[in-house]
N, C-alpha and C. Protein backbone atom coordinates (compact mmCIF):
# COMPACT_ATOMS: atom_id res chain seq x y z
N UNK A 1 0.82 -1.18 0.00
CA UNK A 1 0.00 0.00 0.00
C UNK A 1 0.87 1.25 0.00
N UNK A 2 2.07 1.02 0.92
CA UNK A 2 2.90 2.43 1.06
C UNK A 2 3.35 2.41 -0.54
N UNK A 3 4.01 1.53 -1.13
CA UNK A 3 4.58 1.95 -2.33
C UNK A 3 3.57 2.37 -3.67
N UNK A 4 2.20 2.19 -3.68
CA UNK A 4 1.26 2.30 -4.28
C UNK A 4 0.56 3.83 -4.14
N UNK A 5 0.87 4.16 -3.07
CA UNK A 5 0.88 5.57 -2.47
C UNK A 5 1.75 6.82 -2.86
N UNK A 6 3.03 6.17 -2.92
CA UNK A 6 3.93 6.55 -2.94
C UNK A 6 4.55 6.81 -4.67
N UNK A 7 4.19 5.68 -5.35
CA UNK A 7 4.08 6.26 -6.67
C UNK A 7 3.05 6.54 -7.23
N UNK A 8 1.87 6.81 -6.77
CA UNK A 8 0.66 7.33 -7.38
C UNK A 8 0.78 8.91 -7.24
N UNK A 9 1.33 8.79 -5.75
CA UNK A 9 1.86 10.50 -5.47
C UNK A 9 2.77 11.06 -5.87
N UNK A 10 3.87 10.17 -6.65
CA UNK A 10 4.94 10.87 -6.94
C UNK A 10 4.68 11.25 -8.92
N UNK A 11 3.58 10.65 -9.32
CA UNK A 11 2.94 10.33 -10.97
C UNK A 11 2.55 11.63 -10.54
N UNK A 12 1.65 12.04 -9.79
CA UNK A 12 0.84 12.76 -10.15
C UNK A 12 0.67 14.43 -8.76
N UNK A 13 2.51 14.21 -8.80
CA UNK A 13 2.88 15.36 -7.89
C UNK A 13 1.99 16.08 -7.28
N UNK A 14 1.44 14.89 -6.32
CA UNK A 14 0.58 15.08 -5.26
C UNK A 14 1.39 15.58 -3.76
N UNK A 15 1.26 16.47 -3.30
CA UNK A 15 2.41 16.62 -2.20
C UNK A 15 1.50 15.80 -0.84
N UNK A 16 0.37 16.23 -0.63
CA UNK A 16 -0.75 15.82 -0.38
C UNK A 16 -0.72 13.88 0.18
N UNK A 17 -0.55 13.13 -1.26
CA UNK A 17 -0.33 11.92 -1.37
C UNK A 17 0.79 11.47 -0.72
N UNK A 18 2.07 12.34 -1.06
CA UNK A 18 3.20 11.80 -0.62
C UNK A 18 3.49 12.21 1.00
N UNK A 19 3.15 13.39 1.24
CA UNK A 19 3.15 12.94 2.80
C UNK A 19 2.22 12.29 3.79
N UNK A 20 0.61 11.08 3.34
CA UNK A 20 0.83 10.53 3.62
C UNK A 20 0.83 9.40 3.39
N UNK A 21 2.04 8.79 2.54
CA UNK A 21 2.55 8.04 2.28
C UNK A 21 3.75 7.99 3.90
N UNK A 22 4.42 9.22 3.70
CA UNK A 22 4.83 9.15 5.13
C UNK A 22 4.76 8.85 6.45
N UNK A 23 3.30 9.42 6.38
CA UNK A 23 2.43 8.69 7.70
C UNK A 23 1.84 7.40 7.77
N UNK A 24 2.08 6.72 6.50
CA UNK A 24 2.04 5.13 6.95
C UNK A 24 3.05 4.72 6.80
N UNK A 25 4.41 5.53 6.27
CA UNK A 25 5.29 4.77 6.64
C UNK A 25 5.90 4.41 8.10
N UNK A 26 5.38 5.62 9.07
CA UNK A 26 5.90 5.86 10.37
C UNK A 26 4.43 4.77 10.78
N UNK A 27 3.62 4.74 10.47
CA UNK A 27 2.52 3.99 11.44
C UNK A 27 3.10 2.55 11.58
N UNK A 28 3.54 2.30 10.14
CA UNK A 28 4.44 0.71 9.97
C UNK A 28 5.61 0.71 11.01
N UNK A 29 6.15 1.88 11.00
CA UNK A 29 7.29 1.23 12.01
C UNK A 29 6.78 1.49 13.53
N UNK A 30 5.58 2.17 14.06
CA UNK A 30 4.53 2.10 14.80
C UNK A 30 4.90 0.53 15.15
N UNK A 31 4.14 0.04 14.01
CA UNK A 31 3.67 -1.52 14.60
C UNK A 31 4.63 -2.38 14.72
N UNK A 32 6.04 -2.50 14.09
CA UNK A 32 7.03 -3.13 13.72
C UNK A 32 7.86 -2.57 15.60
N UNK A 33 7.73 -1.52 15.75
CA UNK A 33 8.17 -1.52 17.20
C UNK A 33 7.38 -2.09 18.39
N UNK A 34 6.22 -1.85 18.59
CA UNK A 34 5.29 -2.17 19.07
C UNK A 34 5.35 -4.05 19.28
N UNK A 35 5.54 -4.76 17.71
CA UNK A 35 6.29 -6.12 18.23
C UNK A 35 7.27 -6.57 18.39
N UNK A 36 8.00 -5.79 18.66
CA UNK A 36 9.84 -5.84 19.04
C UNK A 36 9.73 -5.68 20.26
N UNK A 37 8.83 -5.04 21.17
CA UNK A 37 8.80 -4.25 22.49
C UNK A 37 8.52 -5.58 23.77
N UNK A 38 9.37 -5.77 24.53
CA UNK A 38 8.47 -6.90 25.03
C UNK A 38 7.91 -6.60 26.43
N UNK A 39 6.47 -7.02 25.78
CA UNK A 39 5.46 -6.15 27.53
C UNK A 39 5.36 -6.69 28.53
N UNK A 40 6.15 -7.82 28.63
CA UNK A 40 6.12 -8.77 30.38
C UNK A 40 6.99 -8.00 31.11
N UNK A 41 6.62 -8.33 32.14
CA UNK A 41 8.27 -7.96 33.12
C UNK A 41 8.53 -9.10 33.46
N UNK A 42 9.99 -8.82 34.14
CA UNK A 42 10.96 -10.06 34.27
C UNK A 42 11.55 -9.22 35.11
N UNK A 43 12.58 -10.55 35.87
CA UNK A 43 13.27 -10.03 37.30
C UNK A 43 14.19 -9.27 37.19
N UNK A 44 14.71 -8.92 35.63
CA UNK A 44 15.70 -7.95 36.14
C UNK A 44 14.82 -6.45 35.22
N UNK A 45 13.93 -6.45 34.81
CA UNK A 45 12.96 -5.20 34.52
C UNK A 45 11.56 -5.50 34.62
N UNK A 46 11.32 -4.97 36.56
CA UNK A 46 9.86 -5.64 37.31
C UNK A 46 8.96 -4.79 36.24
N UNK A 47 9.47 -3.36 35.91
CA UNK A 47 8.18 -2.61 35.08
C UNK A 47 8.52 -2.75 33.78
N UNK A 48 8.78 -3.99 32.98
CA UNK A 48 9.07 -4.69 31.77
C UNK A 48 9.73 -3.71 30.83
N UNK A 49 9.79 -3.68 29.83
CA UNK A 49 10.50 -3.22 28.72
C UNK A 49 10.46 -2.04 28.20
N UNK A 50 9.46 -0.86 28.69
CA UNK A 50 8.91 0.15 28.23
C UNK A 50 9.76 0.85 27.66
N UNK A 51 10.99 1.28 28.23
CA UNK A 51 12.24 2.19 28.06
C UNK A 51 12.53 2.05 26.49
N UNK A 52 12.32 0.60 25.61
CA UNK A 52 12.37 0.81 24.46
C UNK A 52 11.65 1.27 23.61
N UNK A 53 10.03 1.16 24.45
CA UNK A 53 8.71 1.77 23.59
C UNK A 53 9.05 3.25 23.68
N UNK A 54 9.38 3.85 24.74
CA UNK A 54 9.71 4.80 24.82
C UNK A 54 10.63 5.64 23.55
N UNK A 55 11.53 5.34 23.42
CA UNK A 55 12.66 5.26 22.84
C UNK A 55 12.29 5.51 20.98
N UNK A 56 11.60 4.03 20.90
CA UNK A 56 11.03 4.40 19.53
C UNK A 56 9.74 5.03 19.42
N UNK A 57 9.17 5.78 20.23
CA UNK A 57 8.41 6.11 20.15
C UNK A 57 8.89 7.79 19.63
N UNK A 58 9.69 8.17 20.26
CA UNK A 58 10.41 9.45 19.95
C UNK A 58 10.96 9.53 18.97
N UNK A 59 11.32 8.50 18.45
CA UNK A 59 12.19 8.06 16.95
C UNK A 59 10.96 8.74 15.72
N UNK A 60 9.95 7.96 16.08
CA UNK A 60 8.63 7.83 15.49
C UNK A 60 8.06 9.57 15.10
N UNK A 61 8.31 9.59 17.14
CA UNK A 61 8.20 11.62 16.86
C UNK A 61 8.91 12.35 15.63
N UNK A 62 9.98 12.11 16.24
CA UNK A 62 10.90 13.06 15.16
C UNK A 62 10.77 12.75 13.58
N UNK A 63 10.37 11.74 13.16
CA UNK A 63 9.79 11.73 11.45
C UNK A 63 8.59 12.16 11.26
N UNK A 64 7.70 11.83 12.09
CA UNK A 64 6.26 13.01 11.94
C UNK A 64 6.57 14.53 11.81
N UNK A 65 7.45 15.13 13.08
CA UNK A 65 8.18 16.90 12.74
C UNK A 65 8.75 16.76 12.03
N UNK A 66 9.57 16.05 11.47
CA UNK A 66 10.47 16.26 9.95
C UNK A 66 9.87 16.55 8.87
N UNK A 67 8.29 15.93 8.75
CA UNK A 67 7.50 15.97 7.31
C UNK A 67 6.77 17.27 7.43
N UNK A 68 6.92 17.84 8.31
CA UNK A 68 5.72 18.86 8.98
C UNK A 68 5.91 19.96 8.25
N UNK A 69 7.56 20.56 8.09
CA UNK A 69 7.48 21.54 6.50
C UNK A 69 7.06 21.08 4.76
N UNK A 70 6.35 19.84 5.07
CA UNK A 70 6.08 19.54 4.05
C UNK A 70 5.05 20.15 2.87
N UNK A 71 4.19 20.01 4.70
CA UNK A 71 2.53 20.12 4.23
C UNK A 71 2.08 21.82 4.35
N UNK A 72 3.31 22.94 4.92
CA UNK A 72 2.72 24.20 4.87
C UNK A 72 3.39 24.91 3.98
C-alpha cells in the first residue's frame, strides 16, 4: 500500500499523497516496534521493557516533525 501511495503521489505530484505516504510509513514502524517491544516484566525489569517503547516512540516523533514543512 505504502509503495502504491507513494508512486501514485509521486505520478501525479501530489504533495498531499506523498506525505501521507509518510504517515504510513511511520505507522508501519509504529507496529514493527510495538512487536519488538516486550510487555512482560521479568526479574531484572519488574516494570518490563517500556524504556524501548519509549525510545522508539520518539524516533517515530521526530519523522512526523520532519514531514511537517512539508505540508505548509
Amino acid at each position: 500500500m505504502v509503495a502504491l501511495k507513494a508512486t501514485v503521489g509521486w505520478m501525479a505530484e501530489s504533495l498531499r499523497l506523498l506525505v501521507d505516504t509518510l504517515h504510513s510509513v511511520t505507522d508501519s514502524a509504529n507496529s514493527v516496534r510495538d512487536c519488538l517491544a516486550n510487555p512482560h516484566p521479568d526479574r531484572d525489569y519488574p516494570y518490563s521493557h517500556h524504556k524501548f517503547e519509549s525510545i522508539g516512540a520518539l524516533g517515530i516523533a521526530c519523522l512526523k516533525f520532519s514531514k511537517a514543512p512539508l505540508t505548509a
